[in-house]
N, C-alpha and C. Protein backbone atom coordinates (compact mmCIF):
# COMPACT_ATOMS: atom_id res chain seq x y z
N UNK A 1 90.84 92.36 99.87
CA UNK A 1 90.56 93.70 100.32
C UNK A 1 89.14 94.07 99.89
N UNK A 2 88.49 94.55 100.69
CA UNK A 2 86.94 94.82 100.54
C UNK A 2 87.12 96.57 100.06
N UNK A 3 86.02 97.09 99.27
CA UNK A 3 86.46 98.48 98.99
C UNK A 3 84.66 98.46 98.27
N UNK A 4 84.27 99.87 99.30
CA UNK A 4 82.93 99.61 98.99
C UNK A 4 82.47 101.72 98.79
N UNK A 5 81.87 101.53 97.84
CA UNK A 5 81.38 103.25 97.29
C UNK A 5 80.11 103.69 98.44
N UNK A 6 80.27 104.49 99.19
CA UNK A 6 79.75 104.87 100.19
C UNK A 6 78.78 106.39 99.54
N UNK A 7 79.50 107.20 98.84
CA UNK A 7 79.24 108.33 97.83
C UNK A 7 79.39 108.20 96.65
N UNK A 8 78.48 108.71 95.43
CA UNK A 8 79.24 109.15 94.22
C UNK A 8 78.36 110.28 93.80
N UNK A 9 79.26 110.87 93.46
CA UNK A 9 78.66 111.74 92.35
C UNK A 9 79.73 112.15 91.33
N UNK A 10 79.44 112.99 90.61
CA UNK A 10 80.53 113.12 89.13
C UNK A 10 81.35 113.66 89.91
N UNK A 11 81.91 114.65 90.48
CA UNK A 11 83.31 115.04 90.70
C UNK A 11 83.37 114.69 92.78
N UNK A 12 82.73 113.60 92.58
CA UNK A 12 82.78 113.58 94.44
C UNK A 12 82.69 112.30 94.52
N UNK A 13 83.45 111.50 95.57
CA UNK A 13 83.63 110.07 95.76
C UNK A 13 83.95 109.75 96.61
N UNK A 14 82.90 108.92 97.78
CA UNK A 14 83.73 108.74 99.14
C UNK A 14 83.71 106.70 99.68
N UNK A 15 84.85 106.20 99.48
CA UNK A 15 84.85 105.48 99.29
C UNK A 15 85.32 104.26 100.77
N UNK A 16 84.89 103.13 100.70
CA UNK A 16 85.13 102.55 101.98
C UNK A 16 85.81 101.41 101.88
N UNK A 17 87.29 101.48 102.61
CA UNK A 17 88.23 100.55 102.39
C UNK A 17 88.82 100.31 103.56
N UNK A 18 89.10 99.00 103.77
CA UNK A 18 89.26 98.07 104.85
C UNK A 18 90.75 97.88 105.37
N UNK A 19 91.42 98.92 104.45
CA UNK A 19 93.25 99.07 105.04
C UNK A 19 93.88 100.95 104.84
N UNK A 20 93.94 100.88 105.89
CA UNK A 20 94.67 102.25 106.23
C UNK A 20 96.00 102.61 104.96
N UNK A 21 96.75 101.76 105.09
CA UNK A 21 97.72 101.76 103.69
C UNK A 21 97.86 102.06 102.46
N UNK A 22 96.63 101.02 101.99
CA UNK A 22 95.94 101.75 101.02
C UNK A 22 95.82 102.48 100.64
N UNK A 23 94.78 103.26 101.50
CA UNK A 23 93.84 104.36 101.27
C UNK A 23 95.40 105.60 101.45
N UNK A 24 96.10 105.33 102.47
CA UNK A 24 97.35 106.16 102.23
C UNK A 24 98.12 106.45 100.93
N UNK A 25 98.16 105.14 99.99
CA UNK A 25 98.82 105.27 99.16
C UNK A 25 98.21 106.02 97.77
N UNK A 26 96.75 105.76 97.53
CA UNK A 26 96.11 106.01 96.65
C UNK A 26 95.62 107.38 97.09
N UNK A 27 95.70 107.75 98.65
CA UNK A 27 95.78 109.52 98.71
C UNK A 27 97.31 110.47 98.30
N UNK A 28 98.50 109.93 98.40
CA UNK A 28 99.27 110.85 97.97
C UNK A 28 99.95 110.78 96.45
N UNK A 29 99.25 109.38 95.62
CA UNK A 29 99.16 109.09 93.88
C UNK A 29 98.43 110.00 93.70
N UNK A 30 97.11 110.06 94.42
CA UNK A 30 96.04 111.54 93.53
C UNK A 30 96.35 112.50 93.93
N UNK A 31 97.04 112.97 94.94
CA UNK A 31 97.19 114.32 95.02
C UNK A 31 98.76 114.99 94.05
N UNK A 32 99.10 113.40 93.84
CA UNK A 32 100.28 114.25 92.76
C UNK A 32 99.88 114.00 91.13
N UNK A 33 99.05 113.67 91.04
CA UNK A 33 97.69 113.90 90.11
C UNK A 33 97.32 115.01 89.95
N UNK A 34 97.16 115.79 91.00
CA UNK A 34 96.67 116.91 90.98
C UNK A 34 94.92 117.47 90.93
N UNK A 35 94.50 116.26 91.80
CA UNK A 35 92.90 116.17 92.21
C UNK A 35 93.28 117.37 93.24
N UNK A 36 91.89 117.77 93.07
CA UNK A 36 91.18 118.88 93.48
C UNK A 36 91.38 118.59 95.58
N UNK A 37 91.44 117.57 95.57
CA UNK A 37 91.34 117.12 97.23
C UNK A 37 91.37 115.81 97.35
N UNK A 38 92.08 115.27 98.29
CA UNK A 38 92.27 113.72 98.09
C UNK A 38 92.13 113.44 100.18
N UNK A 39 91.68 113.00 100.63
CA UNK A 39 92.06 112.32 102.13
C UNK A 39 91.05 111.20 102.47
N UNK A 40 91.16 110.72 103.74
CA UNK A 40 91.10 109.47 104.45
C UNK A 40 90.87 109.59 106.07
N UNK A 41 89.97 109.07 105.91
CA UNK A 41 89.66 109.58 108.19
C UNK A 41 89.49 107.94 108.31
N UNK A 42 89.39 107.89 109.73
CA UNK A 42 89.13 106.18 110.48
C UNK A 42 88.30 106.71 111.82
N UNK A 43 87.61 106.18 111.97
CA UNK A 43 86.82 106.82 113.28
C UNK A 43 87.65 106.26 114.07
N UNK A 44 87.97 104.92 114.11
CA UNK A 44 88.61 104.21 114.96
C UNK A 44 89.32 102.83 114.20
N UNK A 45 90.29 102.56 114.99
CA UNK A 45 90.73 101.20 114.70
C UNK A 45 90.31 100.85 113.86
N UNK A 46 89.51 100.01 114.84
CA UNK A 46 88.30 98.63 114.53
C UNK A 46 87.37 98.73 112.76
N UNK A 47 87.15 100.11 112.82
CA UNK A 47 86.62 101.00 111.91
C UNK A 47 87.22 100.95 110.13
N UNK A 48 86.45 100.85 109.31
CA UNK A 48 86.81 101.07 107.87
C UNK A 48 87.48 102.32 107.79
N UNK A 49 88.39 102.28 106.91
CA UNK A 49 89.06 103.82 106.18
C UNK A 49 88.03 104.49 105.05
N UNK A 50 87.59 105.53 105.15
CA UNK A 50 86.98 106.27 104.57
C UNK A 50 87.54 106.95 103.39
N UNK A 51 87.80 107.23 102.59
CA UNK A 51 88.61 107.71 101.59
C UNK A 51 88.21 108.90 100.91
N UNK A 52 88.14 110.15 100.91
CA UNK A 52 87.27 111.44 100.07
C UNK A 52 87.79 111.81 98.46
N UNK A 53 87.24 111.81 97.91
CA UNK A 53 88.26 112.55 96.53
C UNK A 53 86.87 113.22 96.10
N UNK A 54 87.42 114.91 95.64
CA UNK A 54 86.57 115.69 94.97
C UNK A 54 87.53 116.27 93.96
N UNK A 55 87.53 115.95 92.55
CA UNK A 55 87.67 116.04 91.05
C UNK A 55 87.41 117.93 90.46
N UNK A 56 88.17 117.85 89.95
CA UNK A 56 87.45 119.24 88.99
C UNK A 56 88.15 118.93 87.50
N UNK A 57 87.19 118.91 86.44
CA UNK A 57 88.06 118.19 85.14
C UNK A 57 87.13 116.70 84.81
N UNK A 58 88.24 115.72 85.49
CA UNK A 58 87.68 114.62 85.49
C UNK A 58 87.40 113.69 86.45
N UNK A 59 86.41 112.57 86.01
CA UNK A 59 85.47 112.12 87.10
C UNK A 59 86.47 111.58 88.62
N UNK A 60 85.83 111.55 89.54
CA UNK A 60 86.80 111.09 90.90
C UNK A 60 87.03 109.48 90.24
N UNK A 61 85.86 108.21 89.83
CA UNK A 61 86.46 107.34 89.48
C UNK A 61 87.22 107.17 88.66
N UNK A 62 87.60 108.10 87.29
CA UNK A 62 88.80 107.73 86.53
C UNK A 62 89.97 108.39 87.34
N UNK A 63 89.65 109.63 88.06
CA UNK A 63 91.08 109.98 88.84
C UNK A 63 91.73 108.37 89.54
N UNK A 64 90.74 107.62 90.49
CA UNK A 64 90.96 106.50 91.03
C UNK A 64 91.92 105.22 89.97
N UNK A 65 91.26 105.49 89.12
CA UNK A 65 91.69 104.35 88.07
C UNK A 65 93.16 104.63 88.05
N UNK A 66 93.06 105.90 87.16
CA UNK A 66 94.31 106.02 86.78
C UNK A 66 95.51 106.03 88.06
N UNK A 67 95.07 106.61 89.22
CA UNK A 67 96.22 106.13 90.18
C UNK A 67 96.62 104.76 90.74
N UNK A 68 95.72 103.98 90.43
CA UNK A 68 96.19 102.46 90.88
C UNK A 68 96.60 102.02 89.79
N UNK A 69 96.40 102.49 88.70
CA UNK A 69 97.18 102.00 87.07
C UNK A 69 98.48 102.45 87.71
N UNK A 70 98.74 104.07 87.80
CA UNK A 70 100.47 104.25 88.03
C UNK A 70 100.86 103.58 89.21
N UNK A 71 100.05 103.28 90.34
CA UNK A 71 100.86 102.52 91.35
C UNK A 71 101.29 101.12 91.02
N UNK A 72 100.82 99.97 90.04
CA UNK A 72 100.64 99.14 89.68
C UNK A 72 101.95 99.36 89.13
N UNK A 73 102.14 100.30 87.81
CA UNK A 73 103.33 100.26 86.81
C UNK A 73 104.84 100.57 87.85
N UNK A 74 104.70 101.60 88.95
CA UNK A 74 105.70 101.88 90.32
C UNK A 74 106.09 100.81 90.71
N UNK A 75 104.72 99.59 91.33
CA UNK A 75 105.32 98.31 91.67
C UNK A 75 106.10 97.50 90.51
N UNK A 76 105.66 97.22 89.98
CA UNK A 76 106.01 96.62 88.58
C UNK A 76 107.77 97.62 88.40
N UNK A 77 108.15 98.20 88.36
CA UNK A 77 109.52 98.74 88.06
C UNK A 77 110.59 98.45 89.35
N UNK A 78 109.70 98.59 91.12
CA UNK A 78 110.31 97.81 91.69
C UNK A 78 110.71 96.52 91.81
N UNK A 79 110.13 96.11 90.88
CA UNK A 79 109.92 94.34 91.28
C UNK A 79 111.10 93.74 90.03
N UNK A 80 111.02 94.60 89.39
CA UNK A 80 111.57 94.36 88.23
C UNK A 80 113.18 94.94 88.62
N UNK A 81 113.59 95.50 89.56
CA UNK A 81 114.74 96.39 89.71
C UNK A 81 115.41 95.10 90.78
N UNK A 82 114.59 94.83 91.29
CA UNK A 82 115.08 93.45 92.54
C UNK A 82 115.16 92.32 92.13
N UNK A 83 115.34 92.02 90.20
CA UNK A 83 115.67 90.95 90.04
C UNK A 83 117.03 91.01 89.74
């Protein structure tokens, strides 16, 4: 998966990722986070997923971190439930 920083600044981050899914999943982890704004546009298809997060508190990349940490530990409890 390619995932490339298009924006940064301290509480603003717009990020470019190559699966719609993704970017789905790591938008509704931060918004139950409770980031300031979390979404995702595609111009098209063919097109990269765009990803927005604007922070108030702390930085958009540790918001990021920490939601693929809890999605990580989510998978990890499924995986672990299906043995």
């Amino acid at each position: 998966m390619n995932v490339e920083i298009v924006k940064e600044e301290k509480n603003d981050l717009e990020v470019k990722v190559d699966n719609s899914t993704i970017a789905e999943i790591l938008r509704v982890y931060l918004n139950r986070q409770g980031i300031q704004f979390a979404a995702w546009r595609q111009e098209h298809s063919s097109k990269p997923v765009i990803l927005k997060i604007e922070s108030s508190g702390k930085t958009a990349k540790k918001a990021i971190s920490e939601a693929a940490e809890t999605i990580k530990k989510d998978c990890d409890k499924i995986l672990k439930s299906l043995k």
